[in-house]
Protein backbone atom coordinates (compact mmCIF):
# COMPACT_ATOMS: atom_id res chain seq x y z
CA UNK A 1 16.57 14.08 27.58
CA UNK A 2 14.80 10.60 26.92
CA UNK A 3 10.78 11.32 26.85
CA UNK A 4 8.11 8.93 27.22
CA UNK A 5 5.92 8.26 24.12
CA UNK A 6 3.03 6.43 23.09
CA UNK A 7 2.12 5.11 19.07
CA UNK A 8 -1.80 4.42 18.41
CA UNK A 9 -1.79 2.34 16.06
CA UNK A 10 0.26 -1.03 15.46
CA UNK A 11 0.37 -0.47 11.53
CA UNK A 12 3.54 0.56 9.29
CA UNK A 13 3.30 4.11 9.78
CA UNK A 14 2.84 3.31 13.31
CA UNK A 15 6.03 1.04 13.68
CA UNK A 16 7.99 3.02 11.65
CA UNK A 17 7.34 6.21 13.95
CA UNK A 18 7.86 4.01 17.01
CA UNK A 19 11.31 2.45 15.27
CA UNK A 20 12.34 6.78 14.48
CA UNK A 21 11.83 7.23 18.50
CA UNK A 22 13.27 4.55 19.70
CA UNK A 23 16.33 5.17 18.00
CA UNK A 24 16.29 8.84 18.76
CA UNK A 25 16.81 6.93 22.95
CA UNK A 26 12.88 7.52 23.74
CA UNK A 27 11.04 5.01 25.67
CA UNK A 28 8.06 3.64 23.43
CA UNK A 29 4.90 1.71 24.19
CA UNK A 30 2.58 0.77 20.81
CA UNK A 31 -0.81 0.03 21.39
CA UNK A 32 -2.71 -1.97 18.67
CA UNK A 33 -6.53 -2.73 18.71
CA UNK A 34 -6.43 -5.66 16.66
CA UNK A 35 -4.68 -9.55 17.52
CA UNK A 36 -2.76 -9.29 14.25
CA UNK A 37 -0.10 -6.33 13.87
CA UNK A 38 0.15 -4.60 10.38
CA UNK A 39 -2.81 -2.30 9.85
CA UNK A 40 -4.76 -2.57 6.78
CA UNK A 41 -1.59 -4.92 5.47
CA UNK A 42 -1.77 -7.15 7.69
CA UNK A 43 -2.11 -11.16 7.91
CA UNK A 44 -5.25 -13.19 8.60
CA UNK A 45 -5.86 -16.86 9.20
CA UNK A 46 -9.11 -18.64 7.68
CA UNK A 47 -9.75 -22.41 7.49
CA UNK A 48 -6.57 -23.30 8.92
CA UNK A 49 -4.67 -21.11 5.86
CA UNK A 50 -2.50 -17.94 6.95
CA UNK A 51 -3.00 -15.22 4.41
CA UNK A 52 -2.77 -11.29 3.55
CA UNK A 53 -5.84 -9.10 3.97
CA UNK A 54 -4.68 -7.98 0.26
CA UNK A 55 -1.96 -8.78 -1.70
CA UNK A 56 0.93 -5.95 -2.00
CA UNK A 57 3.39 -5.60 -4.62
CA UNK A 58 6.53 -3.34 -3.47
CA UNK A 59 8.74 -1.37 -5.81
CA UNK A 60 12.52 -1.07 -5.62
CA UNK A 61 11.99 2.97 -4.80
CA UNK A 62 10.99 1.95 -1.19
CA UNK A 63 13.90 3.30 -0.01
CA UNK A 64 12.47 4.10 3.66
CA UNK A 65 10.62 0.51 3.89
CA UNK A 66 13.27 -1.53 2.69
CA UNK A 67 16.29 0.41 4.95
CA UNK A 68 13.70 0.06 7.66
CA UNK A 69 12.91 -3.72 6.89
CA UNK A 70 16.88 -4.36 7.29
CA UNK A 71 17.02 -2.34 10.30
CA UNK A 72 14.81 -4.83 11.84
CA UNK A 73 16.77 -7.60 11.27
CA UNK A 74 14.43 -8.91 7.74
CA UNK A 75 15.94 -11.01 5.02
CA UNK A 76 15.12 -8.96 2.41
CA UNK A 77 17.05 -12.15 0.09
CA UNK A 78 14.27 -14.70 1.88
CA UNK A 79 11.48 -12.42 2.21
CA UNK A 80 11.03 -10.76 -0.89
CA UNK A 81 11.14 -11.81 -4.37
CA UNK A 82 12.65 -9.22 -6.58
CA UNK A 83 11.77 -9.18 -10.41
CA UNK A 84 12.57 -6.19 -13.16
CA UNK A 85 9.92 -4.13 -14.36
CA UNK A 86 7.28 -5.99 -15.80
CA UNK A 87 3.38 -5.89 -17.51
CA UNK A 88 2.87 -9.28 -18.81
CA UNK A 89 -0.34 -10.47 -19.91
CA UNK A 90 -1.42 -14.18 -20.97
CA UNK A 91 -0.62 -15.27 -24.43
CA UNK A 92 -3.49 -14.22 -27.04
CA UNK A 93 -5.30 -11.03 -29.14
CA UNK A 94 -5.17 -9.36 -25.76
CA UNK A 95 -1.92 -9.90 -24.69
CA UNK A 96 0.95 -7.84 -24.12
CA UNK A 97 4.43 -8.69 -23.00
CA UNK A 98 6.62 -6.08 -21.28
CA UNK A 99 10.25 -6.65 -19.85
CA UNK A 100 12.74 -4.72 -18.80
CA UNK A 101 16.19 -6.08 -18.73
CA UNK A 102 18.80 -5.57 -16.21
CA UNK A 103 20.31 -2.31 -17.52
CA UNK A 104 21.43 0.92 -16.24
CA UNK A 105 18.22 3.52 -16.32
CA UNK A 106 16.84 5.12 -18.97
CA UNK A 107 18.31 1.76 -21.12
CA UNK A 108 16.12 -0.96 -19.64
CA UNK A 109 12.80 0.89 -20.53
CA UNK A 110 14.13 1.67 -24.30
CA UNK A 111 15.06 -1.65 -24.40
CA UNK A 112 11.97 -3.04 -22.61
CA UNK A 113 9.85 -0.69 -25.37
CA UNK A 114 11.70 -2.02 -28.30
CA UNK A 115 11.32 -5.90 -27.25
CA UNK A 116 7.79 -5.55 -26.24
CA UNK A 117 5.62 -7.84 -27.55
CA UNK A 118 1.81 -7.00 -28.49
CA UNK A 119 2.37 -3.23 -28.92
CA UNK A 120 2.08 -1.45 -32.73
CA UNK A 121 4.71 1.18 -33.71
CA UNK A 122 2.11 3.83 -32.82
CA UNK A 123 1.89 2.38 -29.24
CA UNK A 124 5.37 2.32 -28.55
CA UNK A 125 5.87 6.32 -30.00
CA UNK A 126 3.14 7.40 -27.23
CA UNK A 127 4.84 5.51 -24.70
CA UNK A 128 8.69 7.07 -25.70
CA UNK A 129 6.80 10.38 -26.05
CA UNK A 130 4.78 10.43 -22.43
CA UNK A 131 8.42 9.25 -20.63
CA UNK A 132 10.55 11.56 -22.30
CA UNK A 133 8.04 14.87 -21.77
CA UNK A 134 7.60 13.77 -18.44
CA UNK A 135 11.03 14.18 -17.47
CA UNK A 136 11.70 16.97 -19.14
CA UNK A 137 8.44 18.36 -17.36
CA UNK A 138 10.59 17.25 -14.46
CA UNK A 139 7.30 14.84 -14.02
CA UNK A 140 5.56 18.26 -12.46
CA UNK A 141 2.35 19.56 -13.19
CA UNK A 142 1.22 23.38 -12.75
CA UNK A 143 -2.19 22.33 -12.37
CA UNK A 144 -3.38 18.78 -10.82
CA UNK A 145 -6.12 16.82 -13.24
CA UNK A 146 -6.97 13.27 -13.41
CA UNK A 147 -4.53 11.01 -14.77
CA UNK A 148 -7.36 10.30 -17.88
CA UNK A 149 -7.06 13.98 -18.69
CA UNK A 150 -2.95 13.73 -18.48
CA UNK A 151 -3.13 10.51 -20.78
CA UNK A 152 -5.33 12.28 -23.39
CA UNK A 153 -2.90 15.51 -23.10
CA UNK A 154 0.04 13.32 -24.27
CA UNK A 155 -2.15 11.46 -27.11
CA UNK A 156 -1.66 8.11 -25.43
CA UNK A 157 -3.26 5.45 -27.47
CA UNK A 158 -6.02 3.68 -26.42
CA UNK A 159 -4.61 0.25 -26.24
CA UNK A 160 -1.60 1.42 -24.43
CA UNK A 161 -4.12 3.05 -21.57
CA UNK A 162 -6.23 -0.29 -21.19
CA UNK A 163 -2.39 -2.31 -21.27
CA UNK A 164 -0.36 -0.07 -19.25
CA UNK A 165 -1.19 3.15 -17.40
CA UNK A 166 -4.95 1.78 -16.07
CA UNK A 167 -3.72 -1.31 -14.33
CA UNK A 168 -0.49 0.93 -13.10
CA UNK A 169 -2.79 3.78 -11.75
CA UNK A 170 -5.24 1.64 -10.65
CA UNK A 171 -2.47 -0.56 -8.73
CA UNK A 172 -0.33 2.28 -7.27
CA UNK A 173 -3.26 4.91 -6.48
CA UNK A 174 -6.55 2.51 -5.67
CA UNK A 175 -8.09 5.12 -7.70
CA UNK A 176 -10.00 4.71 -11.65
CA UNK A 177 -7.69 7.05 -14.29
CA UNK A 178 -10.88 9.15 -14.37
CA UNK A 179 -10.91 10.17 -10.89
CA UNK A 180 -7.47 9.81 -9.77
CA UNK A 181 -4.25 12.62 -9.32
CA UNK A 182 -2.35 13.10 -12.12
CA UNK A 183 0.37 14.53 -9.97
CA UNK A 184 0.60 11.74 -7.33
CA UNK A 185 0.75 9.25 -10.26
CA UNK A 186 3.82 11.26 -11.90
CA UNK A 187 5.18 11.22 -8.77
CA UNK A 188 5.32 7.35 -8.69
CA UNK A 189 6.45 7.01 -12.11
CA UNK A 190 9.17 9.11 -11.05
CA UNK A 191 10.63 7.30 -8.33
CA UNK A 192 10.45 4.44 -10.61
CA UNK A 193 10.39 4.79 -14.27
CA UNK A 194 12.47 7.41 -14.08
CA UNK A 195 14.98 7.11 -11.66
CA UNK A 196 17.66 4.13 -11.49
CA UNK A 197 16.93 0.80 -12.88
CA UNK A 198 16.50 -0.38 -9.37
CA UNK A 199 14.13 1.74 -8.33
CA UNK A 200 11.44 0.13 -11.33
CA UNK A 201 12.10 -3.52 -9.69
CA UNK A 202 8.98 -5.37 -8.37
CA UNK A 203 9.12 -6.83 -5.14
CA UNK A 204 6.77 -9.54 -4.03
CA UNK A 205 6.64 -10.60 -0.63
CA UNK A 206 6.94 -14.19 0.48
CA UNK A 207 6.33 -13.64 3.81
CA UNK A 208 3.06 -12.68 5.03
CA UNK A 209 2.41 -8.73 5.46
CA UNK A 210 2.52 -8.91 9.11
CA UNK A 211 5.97 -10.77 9.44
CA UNK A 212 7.24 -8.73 6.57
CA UNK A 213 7.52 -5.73 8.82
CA UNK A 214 5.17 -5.17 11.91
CA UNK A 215 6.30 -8.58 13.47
CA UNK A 216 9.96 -8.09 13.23
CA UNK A 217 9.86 -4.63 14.24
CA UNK A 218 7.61 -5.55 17.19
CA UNK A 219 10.33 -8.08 18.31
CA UNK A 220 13.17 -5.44 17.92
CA UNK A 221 11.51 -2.79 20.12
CA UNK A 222 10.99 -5.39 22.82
CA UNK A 223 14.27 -6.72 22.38
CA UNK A 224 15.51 -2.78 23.16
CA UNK A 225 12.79 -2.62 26.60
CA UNK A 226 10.21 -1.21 24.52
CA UNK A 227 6.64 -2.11 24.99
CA UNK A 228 3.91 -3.41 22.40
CA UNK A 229 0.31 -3.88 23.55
CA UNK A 230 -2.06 -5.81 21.45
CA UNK A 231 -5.67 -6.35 21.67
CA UNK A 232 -5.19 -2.87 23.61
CA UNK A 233 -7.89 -0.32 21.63
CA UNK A 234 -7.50 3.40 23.12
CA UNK A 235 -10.76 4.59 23.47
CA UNK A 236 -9.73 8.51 24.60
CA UNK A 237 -6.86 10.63 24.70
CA UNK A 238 -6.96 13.26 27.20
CA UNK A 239 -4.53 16.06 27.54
CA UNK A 240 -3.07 17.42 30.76
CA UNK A 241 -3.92 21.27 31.53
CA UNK A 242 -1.21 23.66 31.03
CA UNK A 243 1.58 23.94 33.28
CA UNK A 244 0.38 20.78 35.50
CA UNK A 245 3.02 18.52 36.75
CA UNK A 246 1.44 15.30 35.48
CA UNK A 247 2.51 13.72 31.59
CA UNK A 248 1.09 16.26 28.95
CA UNK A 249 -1.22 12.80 27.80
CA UNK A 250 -2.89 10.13 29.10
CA UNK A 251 -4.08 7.04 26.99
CA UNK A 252 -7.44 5.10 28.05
CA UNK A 253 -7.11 2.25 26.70
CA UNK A 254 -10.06 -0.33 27.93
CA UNK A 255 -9.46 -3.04 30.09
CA UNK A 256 -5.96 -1.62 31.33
CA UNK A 257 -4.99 0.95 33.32
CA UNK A 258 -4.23 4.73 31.88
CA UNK A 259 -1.14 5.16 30.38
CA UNK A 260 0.47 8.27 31.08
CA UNK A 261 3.24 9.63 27.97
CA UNK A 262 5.19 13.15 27.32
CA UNK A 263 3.26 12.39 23.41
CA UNK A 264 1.41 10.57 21.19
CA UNK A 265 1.73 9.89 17.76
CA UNK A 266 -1.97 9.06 16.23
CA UNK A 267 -1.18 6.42 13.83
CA UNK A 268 -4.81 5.13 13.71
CA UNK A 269 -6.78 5.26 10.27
CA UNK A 270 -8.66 7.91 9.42
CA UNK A 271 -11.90 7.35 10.22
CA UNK A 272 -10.39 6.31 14.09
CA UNK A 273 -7.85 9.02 14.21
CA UNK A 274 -10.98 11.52 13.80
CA UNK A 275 -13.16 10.02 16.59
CA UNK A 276 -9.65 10.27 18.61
CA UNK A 277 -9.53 14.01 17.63
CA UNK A 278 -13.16 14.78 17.77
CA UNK A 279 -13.47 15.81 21.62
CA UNK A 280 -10.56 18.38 21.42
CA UNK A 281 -11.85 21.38 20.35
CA UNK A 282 -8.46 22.34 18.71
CA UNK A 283 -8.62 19.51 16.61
CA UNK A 284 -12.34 19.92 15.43
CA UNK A 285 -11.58 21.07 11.99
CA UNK A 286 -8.98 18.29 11.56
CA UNK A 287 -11.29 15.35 12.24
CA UNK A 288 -13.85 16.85 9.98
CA UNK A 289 -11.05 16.53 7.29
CA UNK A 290 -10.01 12.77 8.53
CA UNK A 291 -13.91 12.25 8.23
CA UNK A 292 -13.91 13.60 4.84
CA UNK A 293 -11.55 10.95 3.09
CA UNK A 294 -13.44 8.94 0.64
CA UNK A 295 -12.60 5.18 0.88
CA UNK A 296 -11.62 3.14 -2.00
CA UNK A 297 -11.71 -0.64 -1.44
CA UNK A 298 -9.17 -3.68 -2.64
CA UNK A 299 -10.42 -7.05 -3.15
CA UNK A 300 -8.23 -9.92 -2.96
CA UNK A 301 -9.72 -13.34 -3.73
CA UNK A 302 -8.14 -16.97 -3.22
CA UNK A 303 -8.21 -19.75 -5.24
CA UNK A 304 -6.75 -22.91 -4.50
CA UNK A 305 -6.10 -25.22 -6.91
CA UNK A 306 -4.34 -28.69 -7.26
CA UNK A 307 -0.68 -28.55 -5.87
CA UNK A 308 0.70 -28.63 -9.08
CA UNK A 309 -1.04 -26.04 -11.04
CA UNK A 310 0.83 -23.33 -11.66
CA UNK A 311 1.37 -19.47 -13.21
CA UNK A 312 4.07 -19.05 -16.20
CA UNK A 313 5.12 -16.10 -14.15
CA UNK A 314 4.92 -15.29 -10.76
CA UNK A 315 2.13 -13.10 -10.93
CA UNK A 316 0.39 -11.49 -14.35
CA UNK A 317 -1.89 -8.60 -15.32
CA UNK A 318 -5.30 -9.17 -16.89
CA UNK A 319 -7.76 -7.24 -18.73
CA UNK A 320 -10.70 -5.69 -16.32
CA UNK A 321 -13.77 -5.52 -17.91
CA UNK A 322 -16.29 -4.78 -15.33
CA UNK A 323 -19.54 -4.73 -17.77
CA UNK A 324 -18.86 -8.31 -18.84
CA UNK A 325 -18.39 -9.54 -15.10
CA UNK A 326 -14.43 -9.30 -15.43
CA UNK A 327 -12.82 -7.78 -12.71
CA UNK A 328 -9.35 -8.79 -11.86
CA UNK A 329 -6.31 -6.67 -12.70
CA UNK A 330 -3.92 -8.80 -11.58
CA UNK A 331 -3.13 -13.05 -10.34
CA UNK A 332 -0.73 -14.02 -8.15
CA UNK A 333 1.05 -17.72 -8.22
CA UNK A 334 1.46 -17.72 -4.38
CA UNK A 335 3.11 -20.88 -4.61
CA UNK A 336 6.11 -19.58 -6.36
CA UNK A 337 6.65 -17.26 -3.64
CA UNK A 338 6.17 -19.86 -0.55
CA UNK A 339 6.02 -23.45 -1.37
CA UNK A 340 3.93 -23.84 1.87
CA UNK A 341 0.82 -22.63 -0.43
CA UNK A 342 1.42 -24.27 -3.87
CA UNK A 343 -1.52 -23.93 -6.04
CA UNK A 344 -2.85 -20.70 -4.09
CA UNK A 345 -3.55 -17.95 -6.40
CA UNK A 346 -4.32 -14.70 -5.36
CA UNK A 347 -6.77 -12.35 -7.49
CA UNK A 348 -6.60 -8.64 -7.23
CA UNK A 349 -9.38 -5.80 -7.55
CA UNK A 350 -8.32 -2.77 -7.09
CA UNK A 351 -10.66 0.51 -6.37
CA UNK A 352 -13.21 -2.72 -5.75
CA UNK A 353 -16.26 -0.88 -5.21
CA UNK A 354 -18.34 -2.60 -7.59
CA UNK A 355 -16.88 -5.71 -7.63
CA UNK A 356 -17.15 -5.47 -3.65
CA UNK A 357 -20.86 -5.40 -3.64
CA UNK A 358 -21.33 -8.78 -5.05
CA UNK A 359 -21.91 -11.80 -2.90
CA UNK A 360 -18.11 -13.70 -2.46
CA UNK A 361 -19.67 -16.91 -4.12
CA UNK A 362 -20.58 -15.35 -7.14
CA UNK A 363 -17.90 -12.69 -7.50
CA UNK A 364 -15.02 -15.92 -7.02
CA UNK A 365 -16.97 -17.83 -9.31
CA UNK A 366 -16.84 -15.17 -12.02
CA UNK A 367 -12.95 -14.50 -11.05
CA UNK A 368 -12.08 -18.35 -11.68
CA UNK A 369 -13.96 -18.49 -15.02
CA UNK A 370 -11.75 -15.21 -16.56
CA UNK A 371 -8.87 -17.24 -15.35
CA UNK A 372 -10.13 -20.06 -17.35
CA UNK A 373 -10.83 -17.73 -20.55
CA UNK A 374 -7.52 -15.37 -20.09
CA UNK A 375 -5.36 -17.89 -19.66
CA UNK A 376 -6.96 -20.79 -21.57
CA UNK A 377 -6.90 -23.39 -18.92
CA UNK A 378 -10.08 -25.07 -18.66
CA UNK A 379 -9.82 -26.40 -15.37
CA UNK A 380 -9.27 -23.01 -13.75
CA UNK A 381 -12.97 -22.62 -13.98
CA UNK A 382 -13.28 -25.29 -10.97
CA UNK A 383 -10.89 -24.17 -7.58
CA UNK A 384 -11.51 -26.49 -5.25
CA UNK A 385 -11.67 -23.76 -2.38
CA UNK A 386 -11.63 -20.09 -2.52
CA UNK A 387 -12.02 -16.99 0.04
CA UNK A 388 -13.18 -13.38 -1.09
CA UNK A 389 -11.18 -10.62 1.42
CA UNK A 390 -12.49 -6.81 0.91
CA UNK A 391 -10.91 -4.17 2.48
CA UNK A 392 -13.67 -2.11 2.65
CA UNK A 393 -11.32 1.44 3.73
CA UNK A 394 -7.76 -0.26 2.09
CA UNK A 395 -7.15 3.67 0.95
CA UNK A 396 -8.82 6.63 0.35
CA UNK A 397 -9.47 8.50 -2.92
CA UNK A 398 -6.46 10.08 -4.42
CA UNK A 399 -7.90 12.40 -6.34
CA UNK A 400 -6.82 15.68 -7.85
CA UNK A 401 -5.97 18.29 -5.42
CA UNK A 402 -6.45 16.19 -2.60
CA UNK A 403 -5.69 18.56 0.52
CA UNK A 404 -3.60 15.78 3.02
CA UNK A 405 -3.23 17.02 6.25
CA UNK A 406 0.44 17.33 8.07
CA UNK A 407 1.57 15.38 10.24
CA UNK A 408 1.47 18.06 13.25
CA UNK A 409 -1.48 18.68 14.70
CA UNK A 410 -3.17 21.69 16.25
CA UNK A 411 -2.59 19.85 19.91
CA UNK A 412 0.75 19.87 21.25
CA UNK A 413 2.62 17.17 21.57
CA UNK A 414 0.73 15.05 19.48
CA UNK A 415 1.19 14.41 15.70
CA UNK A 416 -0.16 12.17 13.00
CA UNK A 417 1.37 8.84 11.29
CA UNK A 418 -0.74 7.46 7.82
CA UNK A 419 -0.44 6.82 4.67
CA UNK A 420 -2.98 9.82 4.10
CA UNK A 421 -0.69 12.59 5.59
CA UNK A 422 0.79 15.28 3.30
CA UNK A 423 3.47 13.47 0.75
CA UNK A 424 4.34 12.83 -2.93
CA UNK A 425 2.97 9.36 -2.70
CA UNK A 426 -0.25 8.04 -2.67
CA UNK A 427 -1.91 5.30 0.36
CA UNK A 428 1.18 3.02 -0.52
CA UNK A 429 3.18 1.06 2.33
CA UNK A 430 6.11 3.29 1.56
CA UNK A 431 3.84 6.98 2.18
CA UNK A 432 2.80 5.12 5.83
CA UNK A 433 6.78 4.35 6.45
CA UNK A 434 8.07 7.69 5.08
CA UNK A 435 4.66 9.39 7.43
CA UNK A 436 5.62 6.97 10.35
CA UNK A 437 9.32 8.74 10.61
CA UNK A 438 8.14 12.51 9.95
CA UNK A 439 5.94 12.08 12.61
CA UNK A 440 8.15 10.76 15.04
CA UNK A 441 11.13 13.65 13.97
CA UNK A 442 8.41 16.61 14.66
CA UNK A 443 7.28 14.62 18.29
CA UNK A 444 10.85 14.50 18.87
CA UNK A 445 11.45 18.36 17.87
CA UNK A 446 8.64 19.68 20.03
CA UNK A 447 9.52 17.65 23.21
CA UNK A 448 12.76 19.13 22.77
């Protein structure tokens, strides 16, 4: 029997619980506080120029996301570009080059080992050696630790932790090596290094975040008499008594009128999910737990440059150096992923605390002059605009040991969607798509 459910929350977990329901033949209705649909990936306008709130890379083992994305009716072909495994740093004493061919798995890492350029002998053996007792660990540890502690187990060299697995953990987990869950990271590396070649691909998106997914899933739920309400914060959820005849839940939301559901699936962030939770006394100890999450930050800064000025690559790593006022881990040539914004590059910090606490002007300043040294261009010291965006909560903390809670709840007939829910993976888009469907699969069970 077709029930009536509600989503809080117009993020990816969010639209991937309401896509699960909707197909199941349940009528839906999304509510999302914000004008822009995505989340915390989501797009944002600013002197006339349509951006991300951060910029995302995807990985080829975003199974869920990308069968979702297609389900939607994306063009994964136009709105993703898809590149092979790759580190690649500027050309110089720092530099490293990484590049793994187009070969069945576990061929295009040898191969991408044996080609790499700026690595010694002794950096390549620790690299070979951490992949191949990985897998034969079956990349499982008995005992979580930080992924510093699991680097220094497998006598990884130092150049091959500042080159490779800093800017990977720091990319995949938001989280510093020191603090950060050896066992979530293994589980990444898993579903990529070491599964098929595919998996280990980098996607970029060319769209913006919001049209990537939210947008075009928004449009196919309406399409299907499905209802999405933006600008539409729910400020209480209130649960019918037992055994009364009305709907089980009923949504204030302000400046409309109640909305009345068989369910709810709490797709909200943490820290909004608990203030949700916080008036049901069933749900106390849960909300103290959403209110627990540490945040971790990503900064993402803009630079625009002259219309012709461009990246080698479409995007590469850089050497983060926070004590000499480096902090970028990453640039991305925007223009060779949308021609619309040619000479647009995009500078990542990832767990951005630091960085974060600096006033924009200064920190983009500081940003466009290790362009200018890292990549010895002169006249990247000078962008002739630029825009700092923090995401002050982008993820929480993934550190070792990190109890997530499930995705049902102590209420009935209401469950939780996020990237912070119990999984392998850490706050990634493809742990708030793979949450987003769990959750709507137990709501569907227990209205059953």
């Amino acid at each position: 029997m077709a029930k009536r459910f509600a989503v809080v929350g117009g993020g990816w977990a969010g639209f991937s619980a309401a896509v699960e329901l909707a197909r199941s033949g349940h009528q839906v209705a999304i509510f999302e506080a914000a004008r822009a649909l995505g989340g915390r990936a989501r797009r944002v306008e600013f002197d006339g120029r349509t951006l991300d709130n951060g910029q995302h890379i995807l990985l080829g083992a975003y199974r869920e996301t990308l069968r979702l994305m297609r389900l939607v009716g994306v063009d994964l072909d136009a709105a993703i570009l898809t590149l092979p495994l790759q580190m690649r740093y500027p050309a110089g004493d720092a530099g490293m080059d990484f590049v793994a061919p187009r070969l069945p798995a576990p061929f295009h890492v040898g191969i991408a080992l044996l080609r790499a350029r700026g690595l010694s002998r002794e950096d390549k053996l620790a690299l070979a050696r951490f992949s191949t007792t990985a897998r034969w660990m079956g990349w499982q540890l008995h005992t979580d630790c930080t992924v510093s502690e699991l680097l220094e187990r497998f006598d990884q060299t130092p150049r091959l932790v500042q080159l490779m697995w800093r800017p990977l953990c720091l990319a995949a987990l938001n989280t510093a090596p020191e603090r950060a869950s050896a066992q979530v990271f293994l589980a990444v590396l898993r579903d990529s290094l070491g599964a098929r070649r595919a998996a280990s691909d980098m996607l970029l998106p060319r769209a913006d975040l919001s049209a990537l997914f939210p947008d075009a899933a928004a449009a196919w739920l309406r399409s299907k008499g499905h209802s999405v309400h933006i600008g539409a914060q729910v400020s209480a959820m209130h649960a019918a008594a037992p055994h009364a005849e009305s709907a089980p839940w009923t949504l204030e939301t302000r400046g409309a009128a109640p909305h009345h559901c068989d369910g709810v699936v709490l797709a909200a962030s943490p820290l909004a999910s608990a203030a949700l939770l916080a008036p049901h006394g069933a749900a106390a100890e849960l909300a103290a737990q959403l209110n627990a999450f540490a945040p971790e930050p990503i900064t993402t800064c803009y630079l625009q440059y002259a219309p012709g000025t461009r990246l080698a690559t479409p995007f590469h790593a850089l050497v983060d150096d926070p004590a000499n006022e480096r902090w970028a881990q990453f640039v991305f040539d925007r223009g060779q992923l949308d021609a619309r914004q040619a000479g647009l590059f995009a500078v990542v910090i990832s767990a951005a605390s630091a960085a974060a606490a600096l006033p924009q002007e200064a920190l983009a300043q500081a940003l466009a002059r290790q362009l200018a040294t890292d990549l010895a261009r002169p006249e990247l010291a000078a962008p002739s605009w630029s825009k700092v965006i923090t995401e002050k909560r982008a993820t929480f903390a993934c550190t070792p040991a990190l109890a997530r809670p499930d995705n049902v709840t102590p209420l009935a007939g209401l469950v939780l969607a996020g990237d912070y829910t119990r999984g392998d993976y850490p706050a990634t888009l493809e742990m708030a798509v793979r949450s987003g469907r769990a959750a709507a699969q137990a709501l569907a069970r227990a209205a059953q």
